[in-house]
N, C-alpha and C. Protein backbone atom coordinates (compact mmCIF):
# COMPACT_ATOMS: atom_id res chain seq x y z
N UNK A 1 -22.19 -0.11 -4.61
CA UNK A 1 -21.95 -0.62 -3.27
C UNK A 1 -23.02 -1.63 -2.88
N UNK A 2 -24.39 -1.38 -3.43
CA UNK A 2 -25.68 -2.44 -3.33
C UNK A 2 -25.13 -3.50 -3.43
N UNK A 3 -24.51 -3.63 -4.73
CA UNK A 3 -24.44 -4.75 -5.93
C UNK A 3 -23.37 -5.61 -4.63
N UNK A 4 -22.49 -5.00 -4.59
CA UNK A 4 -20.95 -5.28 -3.74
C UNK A 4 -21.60 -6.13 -2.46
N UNK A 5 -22.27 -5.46 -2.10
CA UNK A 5 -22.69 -6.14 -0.28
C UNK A 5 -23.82 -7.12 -0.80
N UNK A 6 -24.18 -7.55 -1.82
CA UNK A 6 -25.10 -8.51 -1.88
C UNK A 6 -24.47 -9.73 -2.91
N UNK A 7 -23.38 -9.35 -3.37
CA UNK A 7 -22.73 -10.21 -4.10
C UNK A 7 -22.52 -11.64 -2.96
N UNK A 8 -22.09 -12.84 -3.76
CA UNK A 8 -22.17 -13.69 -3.21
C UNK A 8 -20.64 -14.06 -2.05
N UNK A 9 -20.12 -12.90 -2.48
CA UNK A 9 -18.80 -12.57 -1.32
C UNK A 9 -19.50 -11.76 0.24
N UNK A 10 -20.44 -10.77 0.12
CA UNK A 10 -20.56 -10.22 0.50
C UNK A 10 -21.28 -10.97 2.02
N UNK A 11 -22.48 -11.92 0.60
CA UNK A 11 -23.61 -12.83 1.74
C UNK A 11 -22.71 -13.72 2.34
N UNK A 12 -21.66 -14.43 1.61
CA UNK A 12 -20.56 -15.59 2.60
C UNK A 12 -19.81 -14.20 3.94
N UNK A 13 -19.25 -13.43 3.71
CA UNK A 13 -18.72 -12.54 4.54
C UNK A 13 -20.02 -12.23 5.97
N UNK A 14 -21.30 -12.21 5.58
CA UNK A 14 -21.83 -12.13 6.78
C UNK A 14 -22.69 -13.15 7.36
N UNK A 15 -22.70 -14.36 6.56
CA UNK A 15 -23.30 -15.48 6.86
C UNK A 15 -22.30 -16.46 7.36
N UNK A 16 -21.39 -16.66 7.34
CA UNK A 16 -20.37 -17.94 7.74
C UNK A 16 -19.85 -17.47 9.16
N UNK A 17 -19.86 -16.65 9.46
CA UNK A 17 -19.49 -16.30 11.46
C UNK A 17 -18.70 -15.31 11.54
N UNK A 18 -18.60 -14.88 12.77
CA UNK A 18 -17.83 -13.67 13.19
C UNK A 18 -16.48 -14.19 12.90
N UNK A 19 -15.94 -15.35 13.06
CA UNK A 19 -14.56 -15.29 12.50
C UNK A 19 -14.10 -15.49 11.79
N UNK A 20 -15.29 -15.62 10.22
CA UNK A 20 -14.44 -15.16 8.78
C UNK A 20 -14.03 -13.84 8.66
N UNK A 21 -14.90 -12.61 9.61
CA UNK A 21 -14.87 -11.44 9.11
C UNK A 21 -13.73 -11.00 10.46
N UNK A 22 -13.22 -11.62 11.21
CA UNK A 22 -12.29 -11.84 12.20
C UNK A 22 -11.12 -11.92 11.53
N UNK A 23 -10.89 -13.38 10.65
CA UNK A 23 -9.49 -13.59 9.48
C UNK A 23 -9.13 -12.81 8.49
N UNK A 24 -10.66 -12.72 8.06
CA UNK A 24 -10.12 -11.79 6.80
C UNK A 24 -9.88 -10.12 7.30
N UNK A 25 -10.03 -9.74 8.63
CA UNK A 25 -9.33 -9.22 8.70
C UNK A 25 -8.05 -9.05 9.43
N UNK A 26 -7.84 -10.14 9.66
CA UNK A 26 -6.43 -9.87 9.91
C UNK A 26 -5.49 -10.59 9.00
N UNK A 27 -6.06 -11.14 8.19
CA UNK A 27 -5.45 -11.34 6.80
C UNK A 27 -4.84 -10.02 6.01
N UNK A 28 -6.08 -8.80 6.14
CA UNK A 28 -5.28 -7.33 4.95
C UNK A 28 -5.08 -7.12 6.17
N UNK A 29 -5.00 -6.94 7.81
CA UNK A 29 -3.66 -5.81 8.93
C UNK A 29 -2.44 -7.01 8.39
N UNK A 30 -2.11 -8.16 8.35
CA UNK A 30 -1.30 -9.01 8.00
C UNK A 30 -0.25 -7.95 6.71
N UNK A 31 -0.94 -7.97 5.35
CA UNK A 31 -1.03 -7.71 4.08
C UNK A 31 -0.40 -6.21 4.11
N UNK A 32 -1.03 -5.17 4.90
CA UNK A 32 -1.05 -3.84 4.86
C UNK A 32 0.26 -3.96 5.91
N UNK A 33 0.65 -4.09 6.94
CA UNK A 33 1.78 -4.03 7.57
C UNK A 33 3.25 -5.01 6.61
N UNK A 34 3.24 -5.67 6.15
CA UNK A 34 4.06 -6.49 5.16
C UNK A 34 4.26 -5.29 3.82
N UNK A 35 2.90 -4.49 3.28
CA UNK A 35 3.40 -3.76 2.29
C UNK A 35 4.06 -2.56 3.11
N UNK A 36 3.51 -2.25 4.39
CA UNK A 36 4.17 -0.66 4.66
C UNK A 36 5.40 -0.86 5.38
N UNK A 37 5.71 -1.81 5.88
CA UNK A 37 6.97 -2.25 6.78
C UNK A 37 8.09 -1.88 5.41
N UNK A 38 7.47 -2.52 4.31
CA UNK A 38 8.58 -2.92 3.47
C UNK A 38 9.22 -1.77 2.67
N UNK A 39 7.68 -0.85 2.51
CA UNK A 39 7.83 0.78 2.10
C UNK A 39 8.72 1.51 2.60
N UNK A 40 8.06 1.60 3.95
CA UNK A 40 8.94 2.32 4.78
C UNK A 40 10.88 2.35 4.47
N UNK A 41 11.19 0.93 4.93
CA UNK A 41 12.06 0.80 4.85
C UNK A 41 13.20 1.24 3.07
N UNK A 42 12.48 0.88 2.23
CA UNK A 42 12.61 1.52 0.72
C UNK A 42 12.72 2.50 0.83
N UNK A 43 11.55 3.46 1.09
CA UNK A 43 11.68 4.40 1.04
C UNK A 43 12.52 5.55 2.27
N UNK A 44 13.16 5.34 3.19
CA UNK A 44 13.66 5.89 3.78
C UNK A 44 15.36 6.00 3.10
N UNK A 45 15.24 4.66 2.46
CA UNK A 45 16.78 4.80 1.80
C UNK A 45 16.81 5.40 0.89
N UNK A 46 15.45 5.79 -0.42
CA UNK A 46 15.32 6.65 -1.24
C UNK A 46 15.71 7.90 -0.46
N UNK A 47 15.40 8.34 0.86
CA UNK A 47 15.08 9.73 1.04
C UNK A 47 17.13 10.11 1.76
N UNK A 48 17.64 8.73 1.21
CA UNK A 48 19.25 9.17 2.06
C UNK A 48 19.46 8.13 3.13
N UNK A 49 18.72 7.86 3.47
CA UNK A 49 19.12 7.07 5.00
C UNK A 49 19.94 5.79 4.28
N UNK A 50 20.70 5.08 5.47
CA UNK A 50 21.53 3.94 5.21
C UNK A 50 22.72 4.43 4.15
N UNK A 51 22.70 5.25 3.26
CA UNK A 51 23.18 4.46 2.12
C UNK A 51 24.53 4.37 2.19
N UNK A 52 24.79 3.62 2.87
CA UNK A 52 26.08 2.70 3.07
C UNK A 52 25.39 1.18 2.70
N UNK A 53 24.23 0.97 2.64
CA UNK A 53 23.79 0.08 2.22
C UNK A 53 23.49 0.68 0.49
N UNK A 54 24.21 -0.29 0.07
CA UNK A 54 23.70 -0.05 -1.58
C UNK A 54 22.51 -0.44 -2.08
N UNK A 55 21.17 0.73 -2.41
CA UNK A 55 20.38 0.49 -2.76
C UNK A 55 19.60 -0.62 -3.72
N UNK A 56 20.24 -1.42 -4.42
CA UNK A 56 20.36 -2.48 -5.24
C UNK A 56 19.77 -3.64 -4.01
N UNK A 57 20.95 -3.52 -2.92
CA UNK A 57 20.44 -4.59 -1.46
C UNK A 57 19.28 -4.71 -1.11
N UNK A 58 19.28 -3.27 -1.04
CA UNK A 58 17.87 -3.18 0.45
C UNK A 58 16.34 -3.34 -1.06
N UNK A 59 16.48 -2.80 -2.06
CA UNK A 59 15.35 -2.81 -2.65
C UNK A 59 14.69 -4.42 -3.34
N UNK A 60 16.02 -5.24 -3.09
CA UNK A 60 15.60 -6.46 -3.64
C UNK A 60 14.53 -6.73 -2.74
N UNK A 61 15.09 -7.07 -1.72
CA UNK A 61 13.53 -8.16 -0.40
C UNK A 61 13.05 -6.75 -0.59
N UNK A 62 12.85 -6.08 -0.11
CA UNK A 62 11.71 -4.83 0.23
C UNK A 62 10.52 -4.73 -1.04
N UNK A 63 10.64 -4.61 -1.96
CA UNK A 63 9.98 -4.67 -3.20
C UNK A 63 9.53 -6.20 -2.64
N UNK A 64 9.98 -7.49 -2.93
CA UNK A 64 8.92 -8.51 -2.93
C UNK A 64 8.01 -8.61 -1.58
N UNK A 65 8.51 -8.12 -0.26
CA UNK A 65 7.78 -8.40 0.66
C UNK A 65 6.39 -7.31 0.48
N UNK A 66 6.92 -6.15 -0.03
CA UNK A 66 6.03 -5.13 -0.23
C UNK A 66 4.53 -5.57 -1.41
N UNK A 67 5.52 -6.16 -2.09
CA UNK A 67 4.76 -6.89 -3.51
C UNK A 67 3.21 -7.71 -3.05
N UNK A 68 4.41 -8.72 -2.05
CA UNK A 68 3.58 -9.93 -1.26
C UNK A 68 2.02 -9.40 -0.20
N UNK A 69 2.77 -8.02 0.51
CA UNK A 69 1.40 -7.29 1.21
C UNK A 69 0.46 -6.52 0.49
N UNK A 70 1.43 -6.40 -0.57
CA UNK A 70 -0.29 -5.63 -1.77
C UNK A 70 -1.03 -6.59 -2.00
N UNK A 71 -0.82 -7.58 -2.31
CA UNK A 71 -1.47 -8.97 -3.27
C UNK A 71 -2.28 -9.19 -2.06
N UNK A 72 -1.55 -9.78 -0.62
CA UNK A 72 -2.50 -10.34 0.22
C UNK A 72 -3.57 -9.24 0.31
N UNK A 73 -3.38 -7.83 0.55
CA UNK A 73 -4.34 -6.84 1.38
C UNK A 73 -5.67 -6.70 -0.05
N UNK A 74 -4.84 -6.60 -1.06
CA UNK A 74 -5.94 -6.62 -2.16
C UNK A 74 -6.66 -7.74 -2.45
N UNK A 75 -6.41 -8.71 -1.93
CA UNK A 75 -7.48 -10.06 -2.24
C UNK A 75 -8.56 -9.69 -0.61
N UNK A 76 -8.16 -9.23 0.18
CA UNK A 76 -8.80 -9.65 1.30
C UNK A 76 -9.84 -8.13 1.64
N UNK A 77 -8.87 -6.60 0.97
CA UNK A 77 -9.59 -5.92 1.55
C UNK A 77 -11.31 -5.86 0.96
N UNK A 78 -11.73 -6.38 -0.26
CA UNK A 78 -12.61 -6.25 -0.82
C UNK A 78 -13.79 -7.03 -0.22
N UNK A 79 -13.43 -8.24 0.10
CA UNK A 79 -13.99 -8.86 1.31
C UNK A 79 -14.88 -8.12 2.27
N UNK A 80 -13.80 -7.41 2.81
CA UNK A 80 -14.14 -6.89 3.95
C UNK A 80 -15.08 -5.46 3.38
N UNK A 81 -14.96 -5.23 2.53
CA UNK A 81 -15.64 -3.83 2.09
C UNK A 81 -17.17 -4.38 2.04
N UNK A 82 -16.89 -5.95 1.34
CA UNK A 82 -18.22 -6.04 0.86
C UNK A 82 -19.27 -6.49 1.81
N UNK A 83 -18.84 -6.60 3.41
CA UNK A 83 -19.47 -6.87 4.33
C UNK A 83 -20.45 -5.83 4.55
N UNK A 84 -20.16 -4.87 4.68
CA UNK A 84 -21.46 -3.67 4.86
C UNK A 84 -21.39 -2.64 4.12
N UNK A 85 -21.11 -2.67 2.54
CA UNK A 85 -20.53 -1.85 1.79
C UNK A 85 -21.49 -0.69 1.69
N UNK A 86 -22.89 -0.83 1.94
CA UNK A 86 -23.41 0.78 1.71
C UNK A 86 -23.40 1.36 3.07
N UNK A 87 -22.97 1.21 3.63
CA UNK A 87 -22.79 1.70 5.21
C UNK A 87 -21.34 2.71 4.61
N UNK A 88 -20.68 2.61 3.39
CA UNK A 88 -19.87 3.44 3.30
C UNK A 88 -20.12 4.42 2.42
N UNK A 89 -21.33 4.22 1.84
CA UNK A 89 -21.79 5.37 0.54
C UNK A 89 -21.64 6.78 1.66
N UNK A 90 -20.97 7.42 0.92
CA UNK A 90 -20.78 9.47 1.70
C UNK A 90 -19.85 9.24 2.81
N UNK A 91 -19.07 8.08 3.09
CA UNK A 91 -18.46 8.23 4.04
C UNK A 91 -16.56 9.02 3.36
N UNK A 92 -16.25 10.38 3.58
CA UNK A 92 -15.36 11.15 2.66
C UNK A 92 -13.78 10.46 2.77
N UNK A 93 -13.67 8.93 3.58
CA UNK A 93 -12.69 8.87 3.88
C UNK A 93 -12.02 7.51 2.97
N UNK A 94 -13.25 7.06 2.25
CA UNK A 94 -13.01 5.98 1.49
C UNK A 94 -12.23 5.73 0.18
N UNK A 95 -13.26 7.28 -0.50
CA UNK A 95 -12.67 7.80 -1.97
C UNK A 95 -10.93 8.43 -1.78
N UNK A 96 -10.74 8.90 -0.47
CA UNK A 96 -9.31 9.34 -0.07
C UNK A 96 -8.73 8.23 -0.11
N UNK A 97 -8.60 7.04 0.66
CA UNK A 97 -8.00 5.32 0.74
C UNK A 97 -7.62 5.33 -0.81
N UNK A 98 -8.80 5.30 -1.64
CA UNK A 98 -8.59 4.54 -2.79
C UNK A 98 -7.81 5.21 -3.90
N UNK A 99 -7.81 6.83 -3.69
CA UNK A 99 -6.83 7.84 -4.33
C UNK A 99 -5.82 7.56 -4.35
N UNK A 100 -5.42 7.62 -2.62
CA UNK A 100 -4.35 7.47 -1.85
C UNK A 100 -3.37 6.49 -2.52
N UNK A 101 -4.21 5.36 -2.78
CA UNK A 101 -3.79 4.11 -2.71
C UNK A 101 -3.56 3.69 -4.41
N UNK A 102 -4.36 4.65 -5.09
CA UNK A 102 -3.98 4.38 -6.73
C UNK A 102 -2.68 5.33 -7.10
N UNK A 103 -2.32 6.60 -6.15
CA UNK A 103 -1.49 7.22 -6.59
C UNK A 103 -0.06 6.86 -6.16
N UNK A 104 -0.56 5.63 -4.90
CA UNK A 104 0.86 5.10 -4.61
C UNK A 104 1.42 3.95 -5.53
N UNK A 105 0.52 3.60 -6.19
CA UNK A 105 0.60 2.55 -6.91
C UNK A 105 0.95 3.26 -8.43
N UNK A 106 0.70 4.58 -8.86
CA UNK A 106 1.13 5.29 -9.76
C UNK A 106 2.38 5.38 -9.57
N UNK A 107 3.02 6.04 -8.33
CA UNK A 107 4.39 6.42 -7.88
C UNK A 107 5.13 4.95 -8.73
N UNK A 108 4.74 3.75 -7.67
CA UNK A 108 6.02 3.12 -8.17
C UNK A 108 6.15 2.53 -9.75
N UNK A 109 5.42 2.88 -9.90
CA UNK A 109 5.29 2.65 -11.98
C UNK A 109 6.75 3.94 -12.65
N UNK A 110 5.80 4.79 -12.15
CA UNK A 110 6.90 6.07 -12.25
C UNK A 110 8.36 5.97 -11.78
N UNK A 111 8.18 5.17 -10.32
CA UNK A 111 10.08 4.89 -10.01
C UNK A 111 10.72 3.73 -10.73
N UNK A 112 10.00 2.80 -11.32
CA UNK A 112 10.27 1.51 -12.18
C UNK A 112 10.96 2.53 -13.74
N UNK A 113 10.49 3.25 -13.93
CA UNK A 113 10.65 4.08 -15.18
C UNK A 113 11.82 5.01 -15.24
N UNK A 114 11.86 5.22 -13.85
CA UNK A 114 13.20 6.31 -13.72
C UNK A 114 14.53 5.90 -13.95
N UNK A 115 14.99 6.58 -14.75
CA UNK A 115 16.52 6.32 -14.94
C UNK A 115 17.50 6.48 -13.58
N UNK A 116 17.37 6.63 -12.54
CA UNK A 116 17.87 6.49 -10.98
C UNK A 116 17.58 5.97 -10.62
N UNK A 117 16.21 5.02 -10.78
CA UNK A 117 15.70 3.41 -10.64
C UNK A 117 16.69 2.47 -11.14
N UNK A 118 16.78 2.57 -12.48
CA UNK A 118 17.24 1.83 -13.30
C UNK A 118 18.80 1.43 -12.95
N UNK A 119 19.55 2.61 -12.75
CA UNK A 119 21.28 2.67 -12.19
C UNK A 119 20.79 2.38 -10.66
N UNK A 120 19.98 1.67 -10.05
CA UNK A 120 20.01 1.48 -8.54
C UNK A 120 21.40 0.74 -8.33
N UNK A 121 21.75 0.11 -9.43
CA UNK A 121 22.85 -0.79 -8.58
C UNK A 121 24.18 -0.21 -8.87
N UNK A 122 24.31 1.28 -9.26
CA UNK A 122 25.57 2.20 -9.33
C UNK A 122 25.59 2.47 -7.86
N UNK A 123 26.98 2.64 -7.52
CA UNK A 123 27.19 2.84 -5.94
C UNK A 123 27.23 4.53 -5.74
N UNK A 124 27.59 4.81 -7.20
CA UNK A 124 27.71 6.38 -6.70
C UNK A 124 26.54 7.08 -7.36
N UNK A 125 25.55 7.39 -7.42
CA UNK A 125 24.64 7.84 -8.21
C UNK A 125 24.56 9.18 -8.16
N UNK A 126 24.57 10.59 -8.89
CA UNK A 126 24.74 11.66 -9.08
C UNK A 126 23.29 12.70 -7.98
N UNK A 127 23.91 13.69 -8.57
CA UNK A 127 22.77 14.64 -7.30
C UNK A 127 21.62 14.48 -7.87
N UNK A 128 21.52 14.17 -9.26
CA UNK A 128 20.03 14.45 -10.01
C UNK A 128 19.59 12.91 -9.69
N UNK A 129 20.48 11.93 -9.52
CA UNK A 129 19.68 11.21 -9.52
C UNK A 129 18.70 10.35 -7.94
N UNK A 130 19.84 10.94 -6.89
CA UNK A 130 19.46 10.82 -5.40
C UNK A 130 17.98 12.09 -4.95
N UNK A 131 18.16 12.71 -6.24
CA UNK A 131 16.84 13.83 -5.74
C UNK A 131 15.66 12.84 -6.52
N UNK A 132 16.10 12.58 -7.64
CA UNK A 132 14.43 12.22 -8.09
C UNK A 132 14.21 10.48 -7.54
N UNK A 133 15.34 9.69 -6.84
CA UNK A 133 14.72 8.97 -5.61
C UNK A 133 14.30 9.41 -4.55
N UNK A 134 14.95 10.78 -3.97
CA UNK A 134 14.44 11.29 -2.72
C UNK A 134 12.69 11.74 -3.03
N UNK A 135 12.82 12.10 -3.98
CA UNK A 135 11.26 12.43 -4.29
C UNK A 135 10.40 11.86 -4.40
N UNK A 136 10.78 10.59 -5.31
CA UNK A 136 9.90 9.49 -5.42
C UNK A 136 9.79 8.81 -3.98
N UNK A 137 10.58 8.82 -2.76
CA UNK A 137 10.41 8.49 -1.87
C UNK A 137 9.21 8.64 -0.78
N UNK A 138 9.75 10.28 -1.08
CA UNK A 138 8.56 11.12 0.27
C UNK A 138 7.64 11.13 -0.77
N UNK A 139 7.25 11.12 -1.83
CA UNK A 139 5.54 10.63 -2.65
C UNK A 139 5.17 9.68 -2.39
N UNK A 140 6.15 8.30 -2.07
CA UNK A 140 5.54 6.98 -1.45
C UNK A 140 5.14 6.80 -0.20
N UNK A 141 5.94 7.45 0.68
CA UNK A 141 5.16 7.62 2.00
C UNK A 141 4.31 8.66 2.10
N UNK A 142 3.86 9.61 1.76
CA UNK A 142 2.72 10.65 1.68
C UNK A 142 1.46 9.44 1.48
N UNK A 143 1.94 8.99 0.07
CA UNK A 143 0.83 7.89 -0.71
C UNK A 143 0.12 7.11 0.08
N UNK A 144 1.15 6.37 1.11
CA UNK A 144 0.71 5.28 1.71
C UNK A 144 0.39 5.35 3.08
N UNK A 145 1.10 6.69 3.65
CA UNK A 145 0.72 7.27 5.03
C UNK A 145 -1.21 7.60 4.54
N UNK A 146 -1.48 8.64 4.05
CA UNK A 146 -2.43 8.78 3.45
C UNK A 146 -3.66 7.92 3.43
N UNK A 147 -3.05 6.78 2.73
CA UNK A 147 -3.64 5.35 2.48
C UNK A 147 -4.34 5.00 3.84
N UNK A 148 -3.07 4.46 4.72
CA UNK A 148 -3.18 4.08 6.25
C UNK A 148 -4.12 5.02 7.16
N UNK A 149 -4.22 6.33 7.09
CA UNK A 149 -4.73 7.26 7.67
C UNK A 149 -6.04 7.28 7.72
N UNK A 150 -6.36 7.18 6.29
CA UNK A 150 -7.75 7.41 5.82
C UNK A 150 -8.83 6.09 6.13
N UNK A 151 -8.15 5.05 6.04
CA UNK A 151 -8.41 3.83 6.07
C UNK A 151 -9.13 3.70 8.00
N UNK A 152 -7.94 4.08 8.60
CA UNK A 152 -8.04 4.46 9.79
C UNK A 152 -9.85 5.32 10.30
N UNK A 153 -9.52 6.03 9.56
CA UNK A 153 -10.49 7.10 9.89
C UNK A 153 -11.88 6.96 9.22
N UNK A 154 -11.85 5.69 8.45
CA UNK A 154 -13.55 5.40 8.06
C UNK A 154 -14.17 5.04 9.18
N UNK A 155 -13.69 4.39 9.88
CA UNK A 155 -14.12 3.27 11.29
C UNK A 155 -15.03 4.62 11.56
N UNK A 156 -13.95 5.74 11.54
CA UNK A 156 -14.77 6.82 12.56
C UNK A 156 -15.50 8.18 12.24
N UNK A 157 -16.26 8.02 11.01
CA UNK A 157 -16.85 8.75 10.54
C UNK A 157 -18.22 8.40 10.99
């Protein structure tokens, strides 16, 4: 975390003005609402909802917008970490974020792999296969609720 807050991201992050560290963050709330908007919505149709909408539909845009808020929030959140990064050494809510946030990123590797992934664009998909989307669903929002929560709750440790 030394290394991190003295890197030459770290010294531009607190030397160039209050409103780089102003953009860049609202560059990852930008990033992080674009990936969870897009979750959400995915994943609620994993868990049953809509599906009068054929999953094939809704997962095309949702996946890239989701795609688009990981990329932005991950270029920007590090930034922002590296502004006062040992101010977070022992803080218990960080190592949770980054769990959180690797196991959501595990999940969708795992739903890319699933054979009920794969038939997304069958209209009728069987009971086995609406359960192990329903599952993979509520693991993505646990993941990313989690994520959001914890993230939340460093401010206030």
């Amino acid at each position: 975390m030394a290394w991190l807050e003295m890197s030459a991201l770290g010294v531009a992050m607190r030397e160039t003005g209050v409103w780089t560290y102003a953009l860049v963050n609202l560059t990852h709330i930008l990033g992080i609402s674009l990936l969870f908007g897009a979750i959400v919505v995915l994943d609620l149709r994993l868990l049953g909802f809509w599906r009068w909408i054929p999953l094939d539909l809704i997962a095309r845009p949702t996946t890239a917008v989701a795609g688009t808020g990981f990329a932005i929030a991950l270029i920007s959140g590090p930034a922002l970490l590296a502004t006062k990064a040992t101010e977070y050494v022992g803080n218990p809510f960080l190592p949770i974020k980054l769990v959180a946030i690797v196991l959501g990123i595990t999940n969708i590797a795992i739903v890319y792999n699933l054979p009920a992934w794969k038939a997304r664009a069958n209209p009728h998909p069987g009971a086995n296969q609406r359960r192990q989307l329903a599952i993979a669903g509520a693991t993505s929002l646990f993941c990313w609720v989690s994520a959001i929560t914890a993230a939340r709750l460093i401010a206030y440790y």
